[in-house]
PDB file of N, CA and C in Angstrom:
ATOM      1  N   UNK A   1       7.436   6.807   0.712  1.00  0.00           N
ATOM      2  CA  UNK A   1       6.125   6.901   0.110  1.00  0.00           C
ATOM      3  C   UNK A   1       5.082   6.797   1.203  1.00  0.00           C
ATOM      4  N   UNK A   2       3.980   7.746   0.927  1.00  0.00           N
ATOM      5  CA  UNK A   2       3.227   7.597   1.942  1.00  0.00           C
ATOM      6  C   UNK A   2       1.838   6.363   1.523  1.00  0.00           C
ATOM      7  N   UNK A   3       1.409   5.332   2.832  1.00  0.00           N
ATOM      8  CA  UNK A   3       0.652   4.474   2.954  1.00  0.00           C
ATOM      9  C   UNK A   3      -0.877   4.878   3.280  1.00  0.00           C
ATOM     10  N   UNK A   4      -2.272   5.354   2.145  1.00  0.00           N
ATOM     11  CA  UNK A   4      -2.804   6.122   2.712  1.00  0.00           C
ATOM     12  C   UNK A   4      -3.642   5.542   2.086  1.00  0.00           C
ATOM     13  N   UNK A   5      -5.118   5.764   2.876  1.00  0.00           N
ATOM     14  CA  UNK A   5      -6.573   5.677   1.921  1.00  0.00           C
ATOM     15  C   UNK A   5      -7.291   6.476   2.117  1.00  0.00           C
ATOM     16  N   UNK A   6      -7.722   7.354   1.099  1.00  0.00           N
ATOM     17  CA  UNK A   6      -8.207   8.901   0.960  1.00  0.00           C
ATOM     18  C   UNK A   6      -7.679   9.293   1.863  1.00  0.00           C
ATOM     19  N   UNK A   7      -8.159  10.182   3.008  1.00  0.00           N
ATOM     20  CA  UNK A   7      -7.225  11.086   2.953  1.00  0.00           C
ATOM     21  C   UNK A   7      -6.967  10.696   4.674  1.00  0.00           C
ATOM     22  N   UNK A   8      -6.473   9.384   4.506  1.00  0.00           N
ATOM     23  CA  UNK A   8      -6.118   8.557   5.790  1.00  0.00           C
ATOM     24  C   UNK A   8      -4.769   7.979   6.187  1.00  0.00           C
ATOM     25  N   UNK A   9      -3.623   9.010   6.534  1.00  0.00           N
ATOM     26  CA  UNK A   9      -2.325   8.171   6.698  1.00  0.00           C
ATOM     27  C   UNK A   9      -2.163   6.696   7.429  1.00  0.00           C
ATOM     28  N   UNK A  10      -1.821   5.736   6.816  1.00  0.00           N
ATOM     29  CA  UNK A  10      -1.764   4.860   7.297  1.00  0.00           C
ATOM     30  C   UNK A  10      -0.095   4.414   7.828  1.00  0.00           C
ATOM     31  N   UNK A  11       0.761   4.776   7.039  1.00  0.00           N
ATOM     32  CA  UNK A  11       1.913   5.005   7.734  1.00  0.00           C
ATOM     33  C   UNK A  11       3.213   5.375   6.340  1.00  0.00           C
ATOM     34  N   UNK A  12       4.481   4.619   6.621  1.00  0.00           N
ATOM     35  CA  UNK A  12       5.009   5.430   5.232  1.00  0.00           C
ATOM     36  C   UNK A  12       5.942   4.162   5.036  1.00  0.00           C
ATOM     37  N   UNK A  13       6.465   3.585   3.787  1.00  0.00           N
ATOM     38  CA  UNK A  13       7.061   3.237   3.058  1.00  0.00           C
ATOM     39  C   UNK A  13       8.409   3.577   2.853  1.00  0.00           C
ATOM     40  N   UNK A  14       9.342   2.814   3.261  1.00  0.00           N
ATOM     41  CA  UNK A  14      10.512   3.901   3.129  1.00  0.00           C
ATOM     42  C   UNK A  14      11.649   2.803   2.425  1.00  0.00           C
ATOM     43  N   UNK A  15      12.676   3.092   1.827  1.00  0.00           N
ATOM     44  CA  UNK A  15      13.406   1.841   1.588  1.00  0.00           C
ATOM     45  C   UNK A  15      14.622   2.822   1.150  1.00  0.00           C
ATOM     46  N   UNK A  16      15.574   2.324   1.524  1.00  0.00           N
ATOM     47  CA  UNK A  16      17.051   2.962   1.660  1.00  0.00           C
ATOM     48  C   UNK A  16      18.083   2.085   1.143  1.00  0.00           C
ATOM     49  N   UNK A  17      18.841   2.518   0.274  1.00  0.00           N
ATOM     50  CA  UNK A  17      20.127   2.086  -0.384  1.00  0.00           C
ATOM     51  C   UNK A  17      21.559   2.892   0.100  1.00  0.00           C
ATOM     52  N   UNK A  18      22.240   2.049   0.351  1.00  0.00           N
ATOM     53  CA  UNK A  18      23.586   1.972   0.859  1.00  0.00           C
ATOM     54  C   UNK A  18      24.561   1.693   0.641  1.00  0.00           C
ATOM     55  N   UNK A  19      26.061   2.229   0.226  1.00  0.00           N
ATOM     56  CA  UNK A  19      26.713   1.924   0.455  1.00  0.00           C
ATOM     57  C   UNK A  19      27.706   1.435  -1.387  1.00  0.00           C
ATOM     58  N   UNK A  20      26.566   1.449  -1.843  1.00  0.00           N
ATOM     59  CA  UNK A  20      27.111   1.178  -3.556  1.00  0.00           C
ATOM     60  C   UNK A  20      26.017   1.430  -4.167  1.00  0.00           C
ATOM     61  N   UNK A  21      26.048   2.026  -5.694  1.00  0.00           N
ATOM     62  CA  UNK A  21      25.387   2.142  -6.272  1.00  0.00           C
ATOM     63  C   UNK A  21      24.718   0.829  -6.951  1.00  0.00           C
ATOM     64  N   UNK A  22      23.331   1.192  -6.792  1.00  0.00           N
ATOM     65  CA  UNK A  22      22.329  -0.436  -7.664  1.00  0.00           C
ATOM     66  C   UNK A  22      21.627  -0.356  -8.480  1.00  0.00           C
ATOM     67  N   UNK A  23      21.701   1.454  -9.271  1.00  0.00           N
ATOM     68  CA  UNK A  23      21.459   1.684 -10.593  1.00  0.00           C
ATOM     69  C   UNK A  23      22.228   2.336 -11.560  1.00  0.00           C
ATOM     70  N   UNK A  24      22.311   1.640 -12.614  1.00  0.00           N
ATOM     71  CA  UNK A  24      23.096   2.738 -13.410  1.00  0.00           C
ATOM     72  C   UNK A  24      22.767   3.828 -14.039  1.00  0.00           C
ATOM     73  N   UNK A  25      21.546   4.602 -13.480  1.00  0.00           N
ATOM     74  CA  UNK A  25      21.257   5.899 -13.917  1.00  0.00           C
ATOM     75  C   UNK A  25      19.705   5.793 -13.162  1.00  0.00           C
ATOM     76  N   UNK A  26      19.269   7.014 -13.624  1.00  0.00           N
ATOM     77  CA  UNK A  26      18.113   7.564 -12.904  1.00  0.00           C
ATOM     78  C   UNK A  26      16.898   6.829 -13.431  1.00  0.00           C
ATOM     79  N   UNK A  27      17.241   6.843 -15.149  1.00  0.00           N
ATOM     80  CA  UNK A  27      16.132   5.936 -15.318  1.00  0.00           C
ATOM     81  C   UNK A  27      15.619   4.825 -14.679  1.00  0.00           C
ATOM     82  N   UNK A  28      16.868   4.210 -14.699  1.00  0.00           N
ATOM     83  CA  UNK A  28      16.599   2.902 -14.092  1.00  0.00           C
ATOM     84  C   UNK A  28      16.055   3.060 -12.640  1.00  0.00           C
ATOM     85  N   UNK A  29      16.543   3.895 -11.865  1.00  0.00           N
ATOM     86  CA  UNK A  29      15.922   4.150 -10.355  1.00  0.00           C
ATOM     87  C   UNK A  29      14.092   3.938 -10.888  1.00  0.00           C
ATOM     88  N   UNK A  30      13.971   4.898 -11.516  1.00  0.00           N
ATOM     89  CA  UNK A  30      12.461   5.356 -11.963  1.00  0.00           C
ATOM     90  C   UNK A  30      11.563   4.141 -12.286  1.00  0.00           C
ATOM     91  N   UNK A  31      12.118   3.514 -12.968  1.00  0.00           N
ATOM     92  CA  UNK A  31      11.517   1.970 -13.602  1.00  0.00           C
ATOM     93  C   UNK A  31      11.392   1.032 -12.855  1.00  0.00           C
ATOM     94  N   UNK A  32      12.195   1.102 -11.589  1.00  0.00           N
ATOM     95  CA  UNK A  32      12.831  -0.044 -10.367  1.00  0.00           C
ATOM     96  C   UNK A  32      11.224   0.375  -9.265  1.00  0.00           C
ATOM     97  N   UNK A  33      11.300   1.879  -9.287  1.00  0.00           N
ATOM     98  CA  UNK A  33      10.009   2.711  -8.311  1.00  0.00           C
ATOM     99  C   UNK A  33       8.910   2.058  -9.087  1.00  0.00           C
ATOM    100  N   UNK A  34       8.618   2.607 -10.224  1.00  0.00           N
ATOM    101  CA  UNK A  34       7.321   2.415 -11.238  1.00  0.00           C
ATOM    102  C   UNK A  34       6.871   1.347 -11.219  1.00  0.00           C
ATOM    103  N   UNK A  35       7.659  -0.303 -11.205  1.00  0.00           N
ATOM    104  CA  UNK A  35       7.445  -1.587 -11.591  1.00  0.00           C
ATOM    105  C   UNK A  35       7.179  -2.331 -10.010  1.00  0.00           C
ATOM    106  N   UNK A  36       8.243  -1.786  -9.255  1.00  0.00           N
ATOM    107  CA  UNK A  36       8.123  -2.692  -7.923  1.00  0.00           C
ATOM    108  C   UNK A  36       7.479  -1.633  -6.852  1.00  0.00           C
ATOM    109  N   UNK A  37       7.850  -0.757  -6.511  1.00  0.00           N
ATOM    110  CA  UNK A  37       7.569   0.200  -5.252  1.00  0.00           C
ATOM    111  C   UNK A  37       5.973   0.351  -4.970  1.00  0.00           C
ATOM    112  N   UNK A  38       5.652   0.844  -6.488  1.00  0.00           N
ATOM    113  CA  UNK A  38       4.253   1.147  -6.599  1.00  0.00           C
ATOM    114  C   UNK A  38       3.409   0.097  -6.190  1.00  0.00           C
ATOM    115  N   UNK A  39       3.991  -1.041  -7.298  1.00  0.00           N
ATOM    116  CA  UNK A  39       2.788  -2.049  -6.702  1.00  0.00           C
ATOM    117  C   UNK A  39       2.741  -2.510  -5.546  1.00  0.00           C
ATOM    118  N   UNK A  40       4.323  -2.594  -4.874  1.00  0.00           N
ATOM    119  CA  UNK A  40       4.100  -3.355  -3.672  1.00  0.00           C
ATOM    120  C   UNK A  40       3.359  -1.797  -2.528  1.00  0.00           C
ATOM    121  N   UNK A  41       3.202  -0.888  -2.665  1.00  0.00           N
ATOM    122  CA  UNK A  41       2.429  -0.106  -2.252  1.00  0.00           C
ATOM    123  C   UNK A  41       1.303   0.100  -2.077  1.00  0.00           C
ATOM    124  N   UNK A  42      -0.071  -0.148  -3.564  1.00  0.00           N
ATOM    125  CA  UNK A  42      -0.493  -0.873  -3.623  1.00  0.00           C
ATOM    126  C   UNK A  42      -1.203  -1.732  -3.241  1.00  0.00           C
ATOM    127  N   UNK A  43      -0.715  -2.596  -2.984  1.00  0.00           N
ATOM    128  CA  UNK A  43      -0.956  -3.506  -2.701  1.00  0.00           C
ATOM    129  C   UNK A  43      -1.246  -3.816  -1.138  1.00  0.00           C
ATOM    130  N   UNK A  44      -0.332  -3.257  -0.519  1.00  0.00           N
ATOM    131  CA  UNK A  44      -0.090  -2.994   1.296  1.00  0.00           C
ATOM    132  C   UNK A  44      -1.465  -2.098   1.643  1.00  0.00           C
ATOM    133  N   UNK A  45      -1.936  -0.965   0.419  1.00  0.00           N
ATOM    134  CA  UNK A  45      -2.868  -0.680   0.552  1.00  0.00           C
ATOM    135  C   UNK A  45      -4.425  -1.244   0.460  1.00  0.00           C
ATOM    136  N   UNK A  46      -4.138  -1.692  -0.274  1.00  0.00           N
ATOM    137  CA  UNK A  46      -5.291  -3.003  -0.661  1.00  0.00           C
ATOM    138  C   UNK A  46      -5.758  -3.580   0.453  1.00  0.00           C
ATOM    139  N   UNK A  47      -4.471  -4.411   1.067  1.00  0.00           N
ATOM    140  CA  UNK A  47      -5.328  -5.199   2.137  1.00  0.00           C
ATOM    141  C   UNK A  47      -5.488  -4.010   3.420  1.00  0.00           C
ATOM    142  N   UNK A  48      -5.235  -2.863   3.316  1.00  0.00           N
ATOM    143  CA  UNK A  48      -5.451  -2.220   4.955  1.00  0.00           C
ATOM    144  C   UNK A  48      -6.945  -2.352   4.572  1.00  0.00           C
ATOM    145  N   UNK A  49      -7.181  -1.733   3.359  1.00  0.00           N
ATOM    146  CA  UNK A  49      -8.579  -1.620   2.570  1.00  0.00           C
ATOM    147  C   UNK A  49      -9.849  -2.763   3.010  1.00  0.00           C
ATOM    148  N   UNK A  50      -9.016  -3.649   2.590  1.00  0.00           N
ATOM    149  CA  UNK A  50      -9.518  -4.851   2.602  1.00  0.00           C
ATOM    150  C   UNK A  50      -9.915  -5.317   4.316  1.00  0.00           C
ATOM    151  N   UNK A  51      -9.202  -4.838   4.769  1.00  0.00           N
ATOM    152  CA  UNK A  51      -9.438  -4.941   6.468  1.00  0.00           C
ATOM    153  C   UNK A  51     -10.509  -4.352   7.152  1.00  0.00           C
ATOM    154  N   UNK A  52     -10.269  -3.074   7.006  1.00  0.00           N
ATOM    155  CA  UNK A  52     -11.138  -1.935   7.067  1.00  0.00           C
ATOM    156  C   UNK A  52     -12.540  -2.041   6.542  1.00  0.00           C
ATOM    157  N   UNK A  53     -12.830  -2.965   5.665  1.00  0.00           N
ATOM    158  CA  UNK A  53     -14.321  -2.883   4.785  1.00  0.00           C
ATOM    159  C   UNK A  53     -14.715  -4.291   5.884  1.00  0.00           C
ATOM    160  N   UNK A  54     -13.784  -5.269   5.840  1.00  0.00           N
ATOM    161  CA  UNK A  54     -14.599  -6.882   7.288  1.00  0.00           C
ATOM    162  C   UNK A  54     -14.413  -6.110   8.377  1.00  0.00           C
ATOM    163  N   UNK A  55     -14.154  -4.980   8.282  1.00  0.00           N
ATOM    164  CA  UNK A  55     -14.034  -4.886  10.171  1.00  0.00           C
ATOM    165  C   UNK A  55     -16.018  -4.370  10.072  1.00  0.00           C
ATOM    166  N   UNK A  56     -16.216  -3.329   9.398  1.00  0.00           N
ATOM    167  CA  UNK A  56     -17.545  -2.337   9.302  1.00  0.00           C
ATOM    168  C   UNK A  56     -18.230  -3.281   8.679  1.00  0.00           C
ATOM    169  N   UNK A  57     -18.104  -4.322   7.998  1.00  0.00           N
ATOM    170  CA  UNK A  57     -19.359  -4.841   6.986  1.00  0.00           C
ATOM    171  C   UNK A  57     -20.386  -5.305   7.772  1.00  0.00           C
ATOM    172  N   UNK A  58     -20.258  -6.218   8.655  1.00  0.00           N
ATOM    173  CA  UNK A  58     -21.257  -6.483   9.371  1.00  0.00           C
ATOM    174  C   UNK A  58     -22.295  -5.763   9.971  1.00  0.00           C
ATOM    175  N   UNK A  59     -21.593  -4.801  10.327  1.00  0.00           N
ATOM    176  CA  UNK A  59     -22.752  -3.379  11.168  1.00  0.00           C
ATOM    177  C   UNK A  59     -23.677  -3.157  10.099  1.00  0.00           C
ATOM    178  N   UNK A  60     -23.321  -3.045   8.717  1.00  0.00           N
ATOM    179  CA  UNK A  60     -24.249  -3.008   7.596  1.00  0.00           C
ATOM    180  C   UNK A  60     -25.671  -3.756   7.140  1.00  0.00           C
ATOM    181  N   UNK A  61     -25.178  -5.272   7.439  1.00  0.00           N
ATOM    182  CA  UNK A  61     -25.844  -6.055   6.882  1.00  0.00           C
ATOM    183  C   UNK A  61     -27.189  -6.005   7.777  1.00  0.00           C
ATOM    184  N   UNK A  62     -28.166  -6.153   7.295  1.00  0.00           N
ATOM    185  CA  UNK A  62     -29.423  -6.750   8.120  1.00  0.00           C
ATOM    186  C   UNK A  62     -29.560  -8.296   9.226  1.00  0.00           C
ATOM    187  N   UNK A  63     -30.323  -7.876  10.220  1.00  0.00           N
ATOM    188  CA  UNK A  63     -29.768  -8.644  11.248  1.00  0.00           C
ATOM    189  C   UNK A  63     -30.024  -9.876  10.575  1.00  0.00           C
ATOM    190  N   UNK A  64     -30.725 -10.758   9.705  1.00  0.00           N
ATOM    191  CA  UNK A  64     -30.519 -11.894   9.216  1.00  0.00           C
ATOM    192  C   UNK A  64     -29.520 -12.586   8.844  1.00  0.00           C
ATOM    193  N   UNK A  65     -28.605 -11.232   8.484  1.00  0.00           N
ATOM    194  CA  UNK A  65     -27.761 -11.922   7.472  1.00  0.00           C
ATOM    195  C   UNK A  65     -26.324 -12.123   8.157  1.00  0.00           C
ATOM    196  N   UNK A  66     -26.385 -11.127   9.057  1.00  0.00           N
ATOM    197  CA  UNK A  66     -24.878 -11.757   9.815  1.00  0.00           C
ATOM    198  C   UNK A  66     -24.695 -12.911  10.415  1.00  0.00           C
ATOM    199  N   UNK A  67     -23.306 -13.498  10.327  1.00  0.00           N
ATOM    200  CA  UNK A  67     -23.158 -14.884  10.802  1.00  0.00           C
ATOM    201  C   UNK A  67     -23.170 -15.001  12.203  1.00  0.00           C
TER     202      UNK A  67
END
């Protein structure tokens, strides 16, 4: 899965199974992606987000207000 904000690769997500099966059908793959993958995706995105907005905020603010 790719790690991105608009239209900014941030890197990729990858997770690999081996060696035995750890679903018993596709659904379940799908539901396993949908419930965990996504969010923890997400989420990884969130804080790059979240990084990215304290790195620039300051340049924003009026010179009073920065610490």
């Amino acid at each position: 899965m790719r790690l991105a904000i608009e239209s900014e690769t941030l890197g990729f997500l990858n997770i690999e199974f081996h060696n035995r099966e750890f679903f018993p059908d596709e659904i379940a793959l799908k539901d396993f992606v949908e419930n965990e993958l996504i969010a923890f995706k997400c989420l990884l995105e969130y804080q790059f987000l979240k990084r990215k907005f304290f790195a620039t905020v300051n340049s924003h603010l009026p010179k009073g207000a920065q610490p």
